[in-house]
Protein backbone atom coordinates (compact mmCIF):
# COMPACT_ATOMS: atom_id res chain seq x y z
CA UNK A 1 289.92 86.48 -4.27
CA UNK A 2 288.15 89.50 -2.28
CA UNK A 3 288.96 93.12 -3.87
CA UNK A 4 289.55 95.52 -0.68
CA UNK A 5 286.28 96.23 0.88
CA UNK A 6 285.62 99.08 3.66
CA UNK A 7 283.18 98.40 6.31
CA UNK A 8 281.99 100.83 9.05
CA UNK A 9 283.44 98.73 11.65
CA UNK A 10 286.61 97.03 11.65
CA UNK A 11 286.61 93.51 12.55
CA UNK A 12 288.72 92.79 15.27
CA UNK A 13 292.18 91.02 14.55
CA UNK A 14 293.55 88.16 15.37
CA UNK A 15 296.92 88.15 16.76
CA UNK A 16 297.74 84.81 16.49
CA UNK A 17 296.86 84.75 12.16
CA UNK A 18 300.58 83.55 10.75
CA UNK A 19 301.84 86.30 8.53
CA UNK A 20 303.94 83.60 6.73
CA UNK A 21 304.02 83.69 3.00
CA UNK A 22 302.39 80.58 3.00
CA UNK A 23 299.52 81.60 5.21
CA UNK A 24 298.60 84.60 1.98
CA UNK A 25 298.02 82.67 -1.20
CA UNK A 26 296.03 85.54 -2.26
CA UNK A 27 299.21 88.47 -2.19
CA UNK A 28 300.35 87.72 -5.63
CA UNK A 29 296.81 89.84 -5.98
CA UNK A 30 296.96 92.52 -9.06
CA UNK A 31 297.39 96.21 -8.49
CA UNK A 32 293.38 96.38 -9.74
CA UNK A 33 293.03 94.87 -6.13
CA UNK A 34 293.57 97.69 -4.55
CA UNK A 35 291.31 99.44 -6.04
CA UNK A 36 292.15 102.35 -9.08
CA UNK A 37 291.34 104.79 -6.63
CA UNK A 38 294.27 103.71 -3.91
CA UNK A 39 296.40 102.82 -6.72
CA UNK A 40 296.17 105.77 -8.39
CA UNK A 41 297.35 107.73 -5.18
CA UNK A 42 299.81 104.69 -4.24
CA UNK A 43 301.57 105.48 -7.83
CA UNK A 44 300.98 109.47 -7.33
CA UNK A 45 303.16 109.72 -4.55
CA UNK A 46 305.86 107.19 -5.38
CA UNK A 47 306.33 109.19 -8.39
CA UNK A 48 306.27 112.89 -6.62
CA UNK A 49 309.11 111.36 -4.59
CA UNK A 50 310.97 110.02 -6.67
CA UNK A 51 311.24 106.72 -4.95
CA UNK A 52 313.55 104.13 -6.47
CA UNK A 53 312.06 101.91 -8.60
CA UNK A 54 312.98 98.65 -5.82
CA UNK A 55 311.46 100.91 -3.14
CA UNK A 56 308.47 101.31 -5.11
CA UNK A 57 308.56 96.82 -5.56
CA UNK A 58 309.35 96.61 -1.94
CA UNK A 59 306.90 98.72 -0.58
CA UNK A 60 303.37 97.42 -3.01
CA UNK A 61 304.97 94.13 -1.73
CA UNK A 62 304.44 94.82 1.61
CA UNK A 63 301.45 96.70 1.49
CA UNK A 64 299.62 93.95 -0.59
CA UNK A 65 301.09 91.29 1.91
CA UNK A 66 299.77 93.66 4.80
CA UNK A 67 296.03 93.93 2.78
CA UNK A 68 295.80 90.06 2.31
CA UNK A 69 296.70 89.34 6.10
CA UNK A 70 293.56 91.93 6.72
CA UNK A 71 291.22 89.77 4.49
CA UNK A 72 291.89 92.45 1.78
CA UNK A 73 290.03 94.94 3.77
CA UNK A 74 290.53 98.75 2.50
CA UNK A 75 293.42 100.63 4.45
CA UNK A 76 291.26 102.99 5.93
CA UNK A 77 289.32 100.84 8.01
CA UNK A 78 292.40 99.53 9.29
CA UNK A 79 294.54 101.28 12.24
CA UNK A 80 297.94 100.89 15.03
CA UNK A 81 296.05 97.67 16.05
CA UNK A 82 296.39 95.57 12.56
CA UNK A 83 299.39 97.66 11.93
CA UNK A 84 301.23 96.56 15.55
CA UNK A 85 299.93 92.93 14.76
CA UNK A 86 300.82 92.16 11.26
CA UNK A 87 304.49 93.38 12.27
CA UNK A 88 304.91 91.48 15.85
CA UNK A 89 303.37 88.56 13.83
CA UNK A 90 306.15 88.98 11.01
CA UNK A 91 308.64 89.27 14.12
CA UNK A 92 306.83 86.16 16.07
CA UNK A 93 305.21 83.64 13.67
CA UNK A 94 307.57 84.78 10.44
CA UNK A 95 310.65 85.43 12.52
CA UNK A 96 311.90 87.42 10.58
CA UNK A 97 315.24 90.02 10.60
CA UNK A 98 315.12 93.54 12.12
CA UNK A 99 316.07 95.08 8.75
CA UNK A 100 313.10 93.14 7.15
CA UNK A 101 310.50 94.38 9.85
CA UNK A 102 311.69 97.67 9.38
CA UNK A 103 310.91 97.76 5.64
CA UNK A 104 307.71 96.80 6.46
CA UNK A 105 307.14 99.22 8.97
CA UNK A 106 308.53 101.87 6.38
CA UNK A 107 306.19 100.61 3.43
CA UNK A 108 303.12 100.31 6.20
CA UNK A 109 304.16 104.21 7.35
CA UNK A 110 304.16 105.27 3.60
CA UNK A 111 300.38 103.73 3.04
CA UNK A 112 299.09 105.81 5.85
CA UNK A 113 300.83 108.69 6.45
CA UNK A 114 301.45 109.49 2.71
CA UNK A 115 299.19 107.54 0.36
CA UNK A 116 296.09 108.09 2.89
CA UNK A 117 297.49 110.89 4.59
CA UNK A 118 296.59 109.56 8.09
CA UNK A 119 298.96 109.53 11.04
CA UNK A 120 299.52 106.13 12.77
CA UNK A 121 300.42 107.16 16.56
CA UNK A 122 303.23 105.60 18.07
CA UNK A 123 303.36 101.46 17.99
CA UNK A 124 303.59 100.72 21.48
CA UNK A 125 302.37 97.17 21.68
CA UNK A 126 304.63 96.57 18.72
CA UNK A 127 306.82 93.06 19.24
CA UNK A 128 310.59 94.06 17.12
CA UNK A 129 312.20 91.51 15.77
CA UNK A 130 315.64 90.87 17.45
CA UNK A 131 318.69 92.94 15.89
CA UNK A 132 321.97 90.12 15.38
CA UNK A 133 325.24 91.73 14.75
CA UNK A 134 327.01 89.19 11.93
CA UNK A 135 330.64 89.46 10.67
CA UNK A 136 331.03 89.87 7.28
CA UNK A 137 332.25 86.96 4.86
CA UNK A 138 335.94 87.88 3.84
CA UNK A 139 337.42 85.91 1.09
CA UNK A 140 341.79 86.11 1.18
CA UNK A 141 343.85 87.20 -0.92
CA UNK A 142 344.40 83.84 -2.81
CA UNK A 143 341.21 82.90 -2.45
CA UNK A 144 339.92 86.46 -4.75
CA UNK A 145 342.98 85.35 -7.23
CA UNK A 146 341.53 81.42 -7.44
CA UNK A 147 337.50 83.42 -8.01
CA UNK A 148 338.71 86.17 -10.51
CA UNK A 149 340.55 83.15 -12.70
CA UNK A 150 337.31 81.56 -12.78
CA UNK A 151 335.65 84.49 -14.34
CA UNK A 152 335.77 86.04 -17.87
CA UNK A 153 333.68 89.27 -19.96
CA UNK A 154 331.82 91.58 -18.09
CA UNK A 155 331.55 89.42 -15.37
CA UNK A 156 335.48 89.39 -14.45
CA UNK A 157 335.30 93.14 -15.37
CA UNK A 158 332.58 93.84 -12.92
CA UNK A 159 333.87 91.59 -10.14
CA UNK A 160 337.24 93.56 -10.59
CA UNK A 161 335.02 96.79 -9.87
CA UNK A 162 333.25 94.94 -6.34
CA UNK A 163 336.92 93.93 -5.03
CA UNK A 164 339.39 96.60 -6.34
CA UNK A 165 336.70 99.71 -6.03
CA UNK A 166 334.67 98.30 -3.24
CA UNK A 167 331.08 99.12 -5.13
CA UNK A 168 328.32 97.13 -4.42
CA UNK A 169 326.57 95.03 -7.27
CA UNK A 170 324.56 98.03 -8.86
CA UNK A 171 326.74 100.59 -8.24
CA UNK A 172 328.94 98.78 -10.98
CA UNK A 173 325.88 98.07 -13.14
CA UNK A 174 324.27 101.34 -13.37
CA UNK A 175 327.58 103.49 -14.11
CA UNK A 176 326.97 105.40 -17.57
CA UNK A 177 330.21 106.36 -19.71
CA UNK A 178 329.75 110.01 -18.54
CA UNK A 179 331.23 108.53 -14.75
CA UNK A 180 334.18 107.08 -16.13
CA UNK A 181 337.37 108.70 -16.24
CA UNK A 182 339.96 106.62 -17.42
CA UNK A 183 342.46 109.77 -17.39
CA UNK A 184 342.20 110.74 -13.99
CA UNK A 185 341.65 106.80 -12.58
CA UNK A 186 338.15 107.82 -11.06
CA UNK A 187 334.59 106.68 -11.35
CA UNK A 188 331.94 108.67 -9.69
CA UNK A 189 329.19 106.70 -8.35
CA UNK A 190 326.02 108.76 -8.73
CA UNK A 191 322.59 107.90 -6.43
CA UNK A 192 324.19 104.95 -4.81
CA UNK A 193 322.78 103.96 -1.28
CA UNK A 194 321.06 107.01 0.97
CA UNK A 195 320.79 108.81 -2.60
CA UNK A 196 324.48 109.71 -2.45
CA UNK A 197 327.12 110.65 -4.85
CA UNK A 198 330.92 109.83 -4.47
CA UNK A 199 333.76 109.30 -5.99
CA UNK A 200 335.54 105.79 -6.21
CA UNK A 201 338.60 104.68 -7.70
CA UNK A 202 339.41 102.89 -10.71
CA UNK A 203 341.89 100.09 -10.19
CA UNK A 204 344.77 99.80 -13.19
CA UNK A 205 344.08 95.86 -12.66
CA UNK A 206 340.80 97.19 -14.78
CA UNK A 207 341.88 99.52 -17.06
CA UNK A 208 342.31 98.08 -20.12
CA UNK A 209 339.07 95.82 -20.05
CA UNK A 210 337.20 98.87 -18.92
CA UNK A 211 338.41 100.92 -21.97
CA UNK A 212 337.56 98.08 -24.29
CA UNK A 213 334.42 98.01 -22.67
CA UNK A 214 333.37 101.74 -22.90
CA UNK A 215 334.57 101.34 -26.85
CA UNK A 216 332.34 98.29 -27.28
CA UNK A 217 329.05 100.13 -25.76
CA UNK A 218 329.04 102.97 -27.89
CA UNK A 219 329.47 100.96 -30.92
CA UNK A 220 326.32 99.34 -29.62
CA UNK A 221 324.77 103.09 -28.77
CA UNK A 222 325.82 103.65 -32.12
CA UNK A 223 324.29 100.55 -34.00
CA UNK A 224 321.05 101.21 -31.68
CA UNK A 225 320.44 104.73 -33.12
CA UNK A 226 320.27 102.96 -36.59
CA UNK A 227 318.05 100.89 -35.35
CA UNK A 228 315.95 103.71 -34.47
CA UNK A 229 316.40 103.09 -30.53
CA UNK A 230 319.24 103.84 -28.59
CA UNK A 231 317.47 105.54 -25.66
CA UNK A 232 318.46 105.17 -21.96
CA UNK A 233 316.22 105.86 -18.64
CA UNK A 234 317.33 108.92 -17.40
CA UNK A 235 317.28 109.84 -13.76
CA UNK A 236 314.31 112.79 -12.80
CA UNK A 237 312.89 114.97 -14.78
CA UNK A 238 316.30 115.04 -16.93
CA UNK A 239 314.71 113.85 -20.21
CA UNK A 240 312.14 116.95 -19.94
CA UNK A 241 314.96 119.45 -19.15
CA UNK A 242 317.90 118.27 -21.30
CA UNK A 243 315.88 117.11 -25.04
CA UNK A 244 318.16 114.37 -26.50
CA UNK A 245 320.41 113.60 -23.45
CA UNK A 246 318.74 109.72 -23.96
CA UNK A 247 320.35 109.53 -26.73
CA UNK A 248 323.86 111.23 -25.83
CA UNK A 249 326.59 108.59 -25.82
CA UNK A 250 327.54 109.71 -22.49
CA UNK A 251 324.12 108.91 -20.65
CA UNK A 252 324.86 105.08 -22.06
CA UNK A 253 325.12 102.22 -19.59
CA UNK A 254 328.88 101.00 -19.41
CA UNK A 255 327.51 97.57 -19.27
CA UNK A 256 324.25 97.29 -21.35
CA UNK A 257 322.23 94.69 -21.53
CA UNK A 258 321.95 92.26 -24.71
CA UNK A 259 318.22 93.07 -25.27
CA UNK A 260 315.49 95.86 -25.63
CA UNK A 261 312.55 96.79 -23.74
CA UNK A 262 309.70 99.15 -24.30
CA UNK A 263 309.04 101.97 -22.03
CA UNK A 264 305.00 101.93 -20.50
CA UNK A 265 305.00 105.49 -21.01
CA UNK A 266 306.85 106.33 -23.53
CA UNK A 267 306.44 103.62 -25.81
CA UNK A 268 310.44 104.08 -26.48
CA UNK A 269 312.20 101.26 -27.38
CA UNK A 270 315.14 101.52 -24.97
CA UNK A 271 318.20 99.87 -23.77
CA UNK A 272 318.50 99.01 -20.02
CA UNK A 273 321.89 97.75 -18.24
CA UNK A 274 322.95 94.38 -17.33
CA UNK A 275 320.76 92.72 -14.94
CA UNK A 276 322.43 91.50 -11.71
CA UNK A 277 321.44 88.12 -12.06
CA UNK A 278 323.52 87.58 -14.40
CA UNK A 279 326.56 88.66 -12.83
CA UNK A 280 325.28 86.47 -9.69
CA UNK A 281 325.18 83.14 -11.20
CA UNK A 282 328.51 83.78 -13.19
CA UNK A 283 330.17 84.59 -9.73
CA UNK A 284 328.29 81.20 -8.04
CA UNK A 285 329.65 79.15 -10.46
CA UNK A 286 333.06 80.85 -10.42
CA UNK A 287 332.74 80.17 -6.70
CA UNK A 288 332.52 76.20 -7.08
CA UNK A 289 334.63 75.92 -10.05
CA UNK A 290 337.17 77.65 -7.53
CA UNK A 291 336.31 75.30 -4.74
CA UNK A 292 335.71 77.97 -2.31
CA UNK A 293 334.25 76.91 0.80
CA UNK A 294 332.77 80.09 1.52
CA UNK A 295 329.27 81.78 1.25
CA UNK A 296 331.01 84.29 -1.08
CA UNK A 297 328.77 86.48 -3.08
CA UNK A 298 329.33 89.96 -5.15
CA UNK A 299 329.11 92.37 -1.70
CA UNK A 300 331.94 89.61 -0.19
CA UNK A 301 334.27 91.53 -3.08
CA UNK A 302 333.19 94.88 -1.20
CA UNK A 303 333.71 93.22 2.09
CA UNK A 304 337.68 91.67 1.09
CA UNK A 305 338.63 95.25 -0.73
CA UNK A 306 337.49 96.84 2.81
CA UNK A 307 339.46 94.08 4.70
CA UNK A 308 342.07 94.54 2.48
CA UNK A 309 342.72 98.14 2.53
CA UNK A 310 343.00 97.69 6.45
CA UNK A 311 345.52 95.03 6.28
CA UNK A 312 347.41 97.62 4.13
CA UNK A 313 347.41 100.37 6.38
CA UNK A 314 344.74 102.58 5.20
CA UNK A 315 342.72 104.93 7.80
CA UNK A 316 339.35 103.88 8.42
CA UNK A 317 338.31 107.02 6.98
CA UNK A 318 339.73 107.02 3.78
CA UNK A 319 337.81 103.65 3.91
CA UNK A 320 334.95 104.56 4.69
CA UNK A 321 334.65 107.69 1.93
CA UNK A 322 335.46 104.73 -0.42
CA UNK A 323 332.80 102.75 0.90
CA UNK A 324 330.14 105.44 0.72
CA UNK A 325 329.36 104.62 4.53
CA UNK A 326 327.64 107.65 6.05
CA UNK A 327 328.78 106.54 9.72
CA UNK A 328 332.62 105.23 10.20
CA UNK A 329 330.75 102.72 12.89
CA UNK A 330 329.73 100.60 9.69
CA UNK A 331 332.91 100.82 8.75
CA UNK A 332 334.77 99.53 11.98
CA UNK A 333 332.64 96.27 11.42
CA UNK A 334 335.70 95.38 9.45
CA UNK A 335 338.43 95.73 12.50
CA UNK A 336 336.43 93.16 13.92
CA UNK A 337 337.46 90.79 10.86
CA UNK A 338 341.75 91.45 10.95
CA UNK A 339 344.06 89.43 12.88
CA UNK A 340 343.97 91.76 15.60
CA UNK A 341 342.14 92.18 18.88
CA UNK A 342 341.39 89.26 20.56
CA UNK A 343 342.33 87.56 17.40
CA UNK A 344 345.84 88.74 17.90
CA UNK A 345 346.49 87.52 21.41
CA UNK A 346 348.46 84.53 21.54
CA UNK A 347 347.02 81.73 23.95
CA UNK A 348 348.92 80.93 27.31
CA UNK A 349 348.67 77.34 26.27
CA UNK A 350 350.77 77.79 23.13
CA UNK A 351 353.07 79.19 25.67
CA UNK A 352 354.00 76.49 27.70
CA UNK A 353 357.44 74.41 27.42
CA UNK A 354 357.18 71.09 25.97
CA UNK A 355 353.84 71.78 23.27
């Protein structure tokens, strides 16, 4: 494997290289790759702005898969012409999604006009992958009572959460006690997509499991502390201003995960939530045991409770506050789903006399 070389002058690329993960056997490369120096800024800035830690994966992803394709040439020898054909290739050869091309464009922007502090001018030649408008998976009514019976523990208690408070997967998984109120029936989703707070309700279907739950997690906070650990992640610079809030029973995850990890740069020994997988396979298997035949996975839950709600009555913008959509034209992707519209035209044929 090459580490990242610079040259004087860039070899010309070829537009027609396949940007196919199986054309890069070298991009599971190590960060030392890169080079400490680019590293060291790559980390620098991810950490100044406080980029989510699956931003930060998604982005030294694509800038490693971006740095093979080149022949594992340093960045700043490369320019709009590599940049404009790695993506049309991804878009071409790949053929891959718009939203997927787009996060590579994002994580190619943040190399240069961030980590190198170089501005790429505008990608004219650039080839965009085509944008497809798909309808949502919506599961009925019966068909969410035949899943839910199939489920049991925190994975029926978090699928309750997807379909009766409409939160996506780690919305549900990174709530701390502090966001539950069981008196006042709301949970308050903190950071969830776009960085946003909001407030979501808590069904009754869920209020008894969730109380057991809370109980349950801080007699695990609790036997953690005499364990000497019993520390949770905190978001920012929180630990620094508030000492002892990662220990605080309220900063605990509501649904913790069975085992212990130790911070890189702390060296705490600390307690992080339940990972999604395993909330994933418990719902796939529900799905089969259930005999749904459906592609029905945890955001289909957020999809039915929006579906749902519309069937009852509710505005679209109660919906979409619920939803956490910035823009109620996300939201109105679920008219297109109800008996109604074209959907709710009846057919001349089933009209005439005799049929």
């Amino acid at each position: 494997m090459k580490p990242l070389r610079e040259s004087d002058s860039p070899t010309p690329v070829d537009p027609g290289r396949s940007a196919r993960p199986g054309a890069l056997d070298r991009l599971d490369a190590p960060a030392e790759e890169w080079g400490p120096e680019l590293a060291r800024a790559f980390h620098g800035a991810v950490r100044v702005r406080h980029l989510a830690l699956r931003t930060e994966k998604a982005y030294r992803g694509w800038i490693r898969r971006f740095l093979g394709w080149s022949d594992w040439r340093h960045p700043r020898t490369l320019g709009k012409q590599e940049v404009e054909a790695f993506l049309s290739d991804l878009a071409t050869r790949g053929r891959v999604s718009s939203s997927t091309q787009n996060q590579a464009l994002a994580a190619l922007l943040f190399l240069f006009r961030v980590v190198l502090e170089r501005d790429l001018p505008w990608l004219d030649g650039l080839v965009r992958a085509p944008q497809r408008r798909r309808l949502p998976v919506v599961l009925t009514r019966d068909e969410v009572r035949r899943l839910l019976a199939q489920l049991d523990g925190p994975p029926l208690l978090v699928a309750g959460l997807l379909y009766g408070a409409g939160l996506r997967l780690l919305e549900a998984l990174r709530l701390r006690i502090k966001d539950v109120d069981l008196e006042g029936r709301i949970l308050t989703v903190r950071s969830g997509k776009g960085d946003r707070d909001r407030r979501a309700l808590l069904p009754l279907a869920t209020f008894d499991a969730l109380a057991r739950t809370l109980n349950a997690s801080l007699e695990l906070h609790r036997a953690d502390l005499e364990r000497g650990a019993g520390q949770v992640e905190l978001p920012f610079a929180l630990a620094r201003k508030y000492a002892g809030a990662a220990r605080s029973p309220a900063w605990q995850w509501v649904f913790p995960a069975t085992s212990f990890y130790r911070d890189r740069d702390t060296g705490e020994l600390r307690r992080h939530h339940l990972h999604e997988t395993v909330i994933q396979r418990a719902l796939r298997a529900a799905v089969e045991r259930a005999q749904l035949h459906k592609r029905a996975t945890c955001h289909t839950l957020r999809h039915s409770f929006a579906t749902h709600l519309l069937e009852d009555g509710q505005d679209i913008r109660t919906i979409q506050e619920l939803l956490g959509h910035r823009s109620v034209t996300t939201t109105m992707i679920y008219t297109h789903v109800l008996n109604r519209g074209p959907l709710g035209v009846r057919s001349p044929i089933d009209r005439l006399e005799g049929r």
